[in-house]
PDB file of N, CA and C in Angstrom:
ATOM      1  N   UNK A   1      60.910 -41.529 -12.450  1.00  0.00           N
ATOM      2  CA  UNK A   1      59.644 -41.829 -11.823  1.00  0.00           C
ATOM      3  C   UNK A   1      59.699 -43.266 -11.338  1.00  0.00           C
ATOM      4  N   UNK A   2      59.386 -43.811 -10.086  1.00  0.00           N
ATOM      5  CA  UNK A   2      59.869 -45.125  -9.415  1.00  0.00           C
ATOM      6  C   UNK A   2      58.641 -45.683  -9.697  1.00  0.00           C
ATOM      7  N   UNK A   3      57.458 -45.972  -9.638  1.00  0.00           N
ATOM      8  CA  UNK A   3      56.297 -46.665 -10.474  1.00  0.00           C
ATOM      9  C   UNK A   3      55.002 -46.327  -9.711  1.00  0.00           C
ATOM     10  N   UNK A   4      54.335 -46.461 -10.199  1.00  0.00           N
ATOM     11  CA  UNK A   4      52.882 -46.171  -9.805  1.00  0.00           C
ATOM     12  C   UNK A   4      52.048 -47.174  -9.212  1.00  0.00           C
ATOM     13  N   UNK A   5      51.566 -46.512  -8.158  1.00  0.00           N
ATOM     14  CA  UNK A   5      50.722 -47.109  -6.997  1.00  0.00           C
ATOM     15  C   UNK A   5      49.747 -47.886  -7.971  1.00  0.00           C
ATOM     16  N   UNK A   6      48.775 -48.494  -7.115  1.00  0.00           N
ATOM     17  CA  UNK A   6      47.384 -48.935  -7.817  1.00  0.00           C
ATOM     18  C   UNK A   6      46.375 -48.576  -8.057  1.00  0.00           C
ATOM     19  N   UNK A   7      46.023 -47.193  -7.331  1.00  0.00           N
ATOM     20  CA  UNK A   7      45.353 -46.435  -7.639  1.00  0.00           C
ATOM     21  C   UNK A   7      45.829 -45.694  -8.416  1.00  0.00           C
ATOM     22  N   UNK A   8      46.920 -44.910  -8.638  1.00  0.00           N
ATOM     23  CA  UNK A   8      47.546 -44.150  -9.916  1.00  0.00           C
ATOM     24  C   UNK A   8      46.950 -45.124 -11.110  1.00  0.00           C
ATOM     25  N   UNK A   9      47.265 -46.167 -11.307  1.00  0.00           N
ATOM     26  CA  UNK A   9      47.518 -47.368 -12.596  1.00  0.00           C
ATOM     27  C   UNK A   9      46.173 -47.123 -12.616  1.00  0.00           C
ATOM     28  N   UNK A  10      45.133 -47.484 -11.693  1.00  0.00           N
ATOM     29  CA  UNK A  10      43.736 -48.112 -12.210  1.00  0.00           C
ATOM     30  C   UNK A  10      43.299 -46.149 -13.109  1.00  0.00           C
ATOM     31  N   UNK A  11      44.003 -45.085 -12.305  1.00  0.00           N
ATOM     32  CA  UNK A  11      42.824 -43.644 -12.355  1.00  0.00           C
ATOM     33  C   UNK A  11      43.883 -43.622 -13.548  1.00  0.00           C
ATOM     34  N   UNK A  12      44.693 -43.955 -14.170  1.00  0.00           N
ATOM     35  CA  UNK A  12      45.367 -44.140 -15.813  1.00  0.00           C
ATOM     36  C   UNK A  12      44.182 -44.531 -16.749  1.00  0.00           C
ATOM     37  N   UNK A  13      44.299 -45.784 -16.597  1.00  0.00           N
ATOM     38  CA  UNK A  13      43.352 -46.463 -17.366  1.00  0.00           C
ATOM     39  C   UNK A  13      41.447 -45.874 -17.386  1.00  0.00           C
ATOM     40  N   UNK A  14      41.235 -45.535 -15.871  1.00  0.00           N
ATOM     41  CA  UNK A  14      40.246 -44.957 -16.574  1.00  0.00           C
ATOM     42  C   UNK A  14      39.888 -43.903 -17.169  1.00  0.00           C
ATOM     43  N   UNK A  15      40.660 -43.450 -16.943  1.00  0.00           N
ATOM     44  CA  UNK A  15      41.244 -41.620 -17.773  1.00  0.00           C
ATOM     45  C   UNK A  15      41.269 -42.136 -19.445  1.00  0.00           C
ATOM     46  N   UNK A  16      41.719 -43.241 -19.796  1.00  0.00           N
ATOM     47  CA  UNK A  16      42.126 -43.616 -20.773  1.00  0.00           C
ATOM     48  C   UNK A  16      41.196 -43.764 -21.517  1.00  0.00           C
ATOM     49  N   UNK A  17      40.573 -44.498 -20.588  1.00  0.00           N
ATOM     50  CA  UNK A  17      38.971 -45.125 -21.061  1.00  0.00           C
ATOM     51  C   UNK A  17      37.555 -44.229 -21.732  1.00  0.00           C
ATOM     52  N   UNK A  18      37.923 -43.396 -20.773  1.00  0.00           N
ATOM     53  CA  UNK A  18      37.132 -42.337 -20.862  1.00  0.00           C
ATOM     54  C   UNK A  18      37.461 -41.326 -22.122  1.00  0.00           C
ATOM     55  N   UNK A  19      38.554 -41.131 -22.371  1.00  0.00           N
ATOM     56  CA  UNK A  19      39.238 -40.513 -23.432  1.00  0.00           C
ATOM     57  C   UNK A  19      38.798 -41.156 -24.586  1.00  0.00           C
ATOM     58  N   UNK A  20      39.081 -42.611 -24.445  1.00  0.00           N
ATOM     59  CA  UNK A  20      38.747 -43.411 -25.928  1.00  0.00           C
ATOM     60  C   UNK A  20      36.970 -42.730 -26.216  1.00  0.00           C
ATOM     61  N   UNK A  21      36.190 -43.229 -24.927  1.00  0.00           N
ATOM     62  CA  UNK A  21      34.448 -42.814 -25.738  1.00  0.00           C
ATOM     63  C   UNK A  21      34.418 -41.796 -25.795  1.00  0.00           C
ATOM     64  N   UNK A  22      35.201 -40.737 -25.634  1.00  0.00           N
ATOM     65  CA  UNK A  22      34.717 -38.964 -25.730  1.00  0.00           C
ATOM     66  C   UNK A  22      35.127 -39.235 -27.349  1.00  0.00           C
ATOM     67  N   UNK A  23      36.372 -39.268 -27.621  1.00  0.00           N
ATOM     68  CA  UNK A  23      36.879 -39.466 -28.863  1.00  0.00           C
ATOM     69  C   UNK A  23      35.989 -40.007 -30.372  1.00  0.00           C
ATOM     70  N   UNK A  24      35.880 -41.333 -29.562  1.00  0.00           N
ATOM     71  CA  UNK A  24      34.355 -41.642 -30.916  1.00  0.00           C
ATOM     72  C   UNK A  24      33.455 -41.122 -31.138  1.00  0.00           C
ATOM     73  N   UNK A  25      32.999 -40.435 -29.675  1.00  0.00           N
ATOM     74  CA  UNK A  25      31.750 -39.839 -29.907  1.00  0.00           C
ATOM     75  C   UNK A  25      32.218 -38.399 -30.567  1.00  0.00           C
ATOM     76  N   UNK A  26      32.996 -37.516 -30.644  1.00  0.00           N
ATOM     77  CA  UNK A  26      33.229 -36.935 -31.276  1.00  0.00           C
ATOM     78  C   UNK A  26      33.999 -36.618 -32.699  1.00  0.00           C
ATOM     79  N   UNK A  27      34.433 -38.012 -33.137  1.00  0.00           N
ATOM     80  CA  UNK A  27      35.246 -38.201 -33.981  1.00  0.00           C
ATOM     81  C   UNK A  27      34.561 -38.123 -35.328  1.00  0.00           C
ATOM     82  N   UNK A  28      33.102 -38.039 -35.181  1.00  0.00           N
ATOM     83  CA  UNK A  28      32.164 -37.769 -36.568  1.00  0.00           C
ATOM     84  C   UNK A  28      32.397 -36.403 -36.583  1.00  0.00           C
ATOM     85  N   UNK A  29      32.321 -35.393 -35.609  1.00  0.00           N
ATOM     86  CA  UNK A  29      32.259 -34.179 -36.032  1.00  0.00           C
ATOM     87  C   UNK A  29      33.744 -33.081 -36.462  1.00  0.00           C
ATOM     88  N   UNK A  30      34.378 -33.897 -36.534  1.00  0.00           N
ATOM     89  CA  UNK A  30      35.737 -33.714 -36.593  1.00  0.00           C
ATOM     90  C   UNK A  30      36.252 -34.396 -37.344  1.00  0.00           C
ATOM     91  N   UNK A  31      37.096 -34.016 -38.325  1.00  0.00           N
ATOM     92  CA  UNK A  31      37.501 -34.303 -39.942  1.00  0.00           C
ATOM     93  C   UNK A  31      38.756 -34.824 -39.708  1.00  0.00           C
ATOM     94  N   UNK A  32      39.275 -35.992 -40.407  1.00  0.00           N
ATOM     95  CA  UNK A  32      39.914 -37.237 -39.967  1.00  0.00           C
ATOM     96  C   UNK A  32      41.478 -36.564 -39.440  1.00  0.00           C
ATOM     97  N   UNK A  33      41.853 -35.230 -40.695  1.00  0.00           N
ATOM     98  CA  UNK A  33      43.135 -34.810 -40.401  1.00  0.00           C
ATOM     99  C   UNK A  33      43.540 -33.574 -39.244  1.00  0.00           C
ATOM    100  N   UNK A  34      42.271 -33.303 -38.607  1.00  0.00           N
ATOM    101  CA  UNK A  34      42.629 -32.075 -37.666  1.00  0.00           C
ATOM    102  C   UNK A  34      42.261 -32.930 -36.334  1.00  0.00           C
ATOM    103  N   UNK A  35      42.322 -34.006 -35.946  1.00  0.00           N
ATOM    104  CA  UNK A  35      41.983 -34.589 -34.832  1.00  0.00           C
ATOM    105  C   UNK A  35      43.524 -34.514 -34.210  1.00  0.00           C
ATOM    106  N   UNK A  36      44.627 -34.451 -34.468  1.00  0.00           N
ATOM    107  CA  UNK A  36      45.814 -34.848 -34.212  1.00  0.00           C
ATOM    108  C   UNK A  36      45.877 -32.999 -33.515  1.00  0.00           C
ATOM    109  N   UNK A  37      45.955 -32.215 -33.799  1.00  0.00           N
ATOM    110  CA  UNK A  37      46.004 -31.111 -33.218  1.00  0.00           C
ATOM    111  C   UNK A  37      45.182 -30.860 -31.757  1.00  0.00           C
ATOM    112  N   UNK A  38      43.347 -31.609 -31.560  1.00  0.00           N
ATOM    113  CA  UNK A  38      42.743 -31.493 -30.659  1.00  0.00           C
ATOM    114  C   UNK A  38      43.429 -32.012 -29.787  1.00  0.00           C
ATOM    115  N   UNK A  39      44.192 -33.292 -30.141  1.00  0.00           N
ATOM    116  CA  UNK A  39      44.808 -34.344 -28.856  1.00  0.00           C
ATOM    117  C   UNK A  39      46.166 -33.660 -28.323  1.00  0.00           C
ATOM    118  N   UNK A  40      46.845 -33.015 -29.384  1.00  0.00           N
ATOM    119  CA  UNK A  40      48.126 -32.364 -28.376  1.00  0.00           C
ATOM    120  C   UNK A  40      47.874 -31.590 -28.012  1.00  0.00           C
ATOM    121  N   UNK A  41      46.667 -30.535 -27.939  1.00  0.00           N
ATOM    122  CA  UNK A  41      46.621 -29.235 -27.212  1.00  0.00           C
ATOM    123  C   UNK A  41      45.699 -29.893 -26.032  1.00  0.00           C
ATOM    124  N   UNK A  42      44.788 -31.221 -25.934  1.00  0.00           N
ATOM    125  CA  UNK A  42      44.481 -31.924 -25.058  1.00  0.00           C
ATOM    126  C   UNK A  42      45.992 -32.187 -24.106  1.00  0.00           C
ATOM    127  N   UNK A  43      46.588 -32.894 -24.892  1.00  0.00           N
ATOM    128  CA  UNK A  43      47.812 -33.331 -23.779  1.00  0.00           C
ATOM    129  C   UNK A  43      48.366 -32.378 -23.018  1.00  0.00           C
ATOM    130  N   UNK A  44      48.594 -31.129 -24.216  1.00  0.00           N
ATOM    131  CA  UNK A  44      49.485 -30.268 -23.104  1.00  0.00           C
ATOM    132  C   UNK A  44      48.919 -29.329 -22.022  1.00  0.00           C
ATOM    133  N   UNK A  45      47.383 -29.095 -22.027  1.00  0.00           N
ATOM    134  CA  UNK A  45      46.480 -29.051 -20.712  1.00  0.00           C
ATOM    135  C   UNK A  45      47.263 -29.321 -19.452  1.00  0.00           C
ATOM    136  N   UNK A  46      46.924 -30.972 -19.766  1.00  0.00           N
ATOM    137  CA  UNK A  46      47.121 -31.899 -18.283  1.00  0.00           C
ATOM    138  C   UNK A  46      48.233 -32.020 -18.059  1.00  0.00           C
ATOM    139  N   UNK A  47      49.198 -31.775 -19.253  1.00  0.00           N
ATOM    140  CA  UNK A  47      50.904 -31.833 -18.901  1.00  0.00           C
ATOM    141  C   UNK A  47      51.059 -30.662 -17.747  1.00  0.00           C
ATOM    142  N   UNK A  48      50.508 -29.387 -18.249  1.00  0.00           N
ATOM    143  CA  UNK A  48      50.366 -28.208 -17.369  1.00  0.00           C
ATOM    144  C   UNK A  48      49.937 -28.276 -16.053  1.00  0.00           C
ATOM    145  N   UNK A  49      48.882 -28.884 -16.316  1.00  0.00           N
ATOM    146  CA  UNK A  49      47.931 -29.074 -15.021  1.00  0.00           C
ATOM    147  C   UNK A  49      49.013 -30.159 -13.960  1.00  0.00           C
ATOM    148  N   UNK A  50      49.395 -31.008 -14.825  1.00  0.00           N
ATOM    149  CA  UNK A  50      50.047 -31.659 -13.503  1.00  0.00           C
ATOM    150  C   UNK A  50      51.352 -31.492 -13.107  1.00  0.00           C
ATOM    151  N   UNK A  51      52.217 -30.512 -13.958  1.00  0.00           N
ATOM    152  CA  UNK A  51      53.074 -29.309 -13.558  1.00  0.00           C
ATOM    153  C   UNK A  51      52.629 -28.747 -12.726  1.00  0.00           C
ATOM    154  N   UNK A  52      51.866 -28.418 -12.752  1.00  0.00           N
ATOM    155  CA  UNK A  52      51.061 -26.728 -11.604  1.00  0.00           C
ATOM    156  C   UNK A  52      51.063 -27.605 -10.041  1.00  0.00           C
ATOM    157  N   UNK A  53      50.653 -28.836 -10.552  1.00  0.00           N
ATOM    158  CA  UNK A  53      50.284 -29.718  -9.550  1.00  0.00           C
ATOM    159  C   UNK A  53      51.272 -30.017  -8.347  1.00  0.00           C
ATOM    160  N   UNK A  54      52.717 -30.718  -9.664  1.00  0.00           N
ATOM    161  CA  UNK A  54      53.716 -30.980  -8.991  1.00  0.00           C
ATOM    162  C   UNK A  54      54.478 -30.126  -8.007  1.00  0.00           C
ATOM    163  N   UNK A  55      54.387 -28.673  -8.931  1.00  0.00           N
ATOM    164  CA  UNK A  55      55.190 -27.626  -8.284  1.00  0.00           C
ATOM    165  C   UNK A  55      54.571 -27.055  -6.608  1.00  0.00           C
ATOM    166  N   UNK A  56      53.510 -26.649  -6.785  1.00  0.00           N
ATOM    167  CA  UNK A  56      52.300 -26.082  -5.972  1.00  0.00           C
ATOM    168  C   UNK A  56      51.387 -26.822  -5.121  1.00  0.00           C
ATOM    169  N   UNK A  57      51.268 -27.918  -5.245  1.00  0.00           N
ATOM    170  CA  UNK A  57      50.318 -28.757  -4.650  1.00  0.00           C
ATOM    171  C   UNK A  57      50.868 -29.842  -3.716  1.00  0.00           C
ATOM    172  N   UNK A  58      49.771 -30.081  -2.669  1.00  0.00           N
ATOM    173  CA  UNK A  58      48.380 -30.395  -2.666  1.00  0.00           C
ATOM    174  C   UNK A  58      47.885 -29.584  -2.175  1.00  0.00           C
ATOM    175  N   UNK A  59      46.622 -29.192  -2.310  1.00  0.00           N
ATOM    176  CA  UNK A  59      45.924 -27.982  -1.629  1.00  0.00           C
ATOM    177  C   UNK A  59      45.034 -28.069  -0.519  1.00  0.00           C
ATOM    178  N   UNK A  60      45.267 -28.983   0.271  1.00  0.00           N
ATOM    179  CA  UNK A  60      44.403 -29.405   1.519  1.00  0.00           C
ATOM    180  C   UNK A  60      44.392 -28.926   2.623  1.00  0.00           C
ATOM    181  N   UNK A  61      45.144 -28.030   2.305  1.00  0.00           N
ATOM    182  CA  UNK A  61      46.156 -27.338   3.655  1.00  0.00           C
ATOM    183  C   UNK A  61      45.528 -25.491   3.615  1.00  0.00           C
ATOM    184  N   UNK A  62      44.196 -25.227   4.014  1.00  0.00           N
ATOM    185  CA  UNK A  62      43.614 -24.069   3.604  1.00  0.00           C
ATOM    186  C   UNK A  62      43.451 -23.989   5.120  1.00  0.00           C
TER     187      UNK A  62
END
């Protein structure tokens, strides 16, 4: 991967960002040792999603 634009970097971080307050805010209802399972089946979503992405996309072209 040769490096990321500035808009890639900034839509990182706020992805990131956003991740952190979903997290707290849900981190009361969710018991300290099963949080680690929500986040990798979180990751592997968007791993997918931006597989599907890479392979198949962009879709502008309708």
């Amino acid at each position: 991967m040769p490096g990321m634009s500035e808009n890639q970097l900034l839509a990182l971080v706020s992805l990131i960002l956003v991740l952190i307050i979903v997290l707290r805010g849900r981190g009361r209802h969710i018991a300290p040792g099963k949080i680690l399972p929500y986040i990798a089946i979180w990751l592997a979503v968007f791993a997918a999603l931006g597989l599907f992405y890479s392979l198949f996309g962009p879709f502008g072209n309708f």
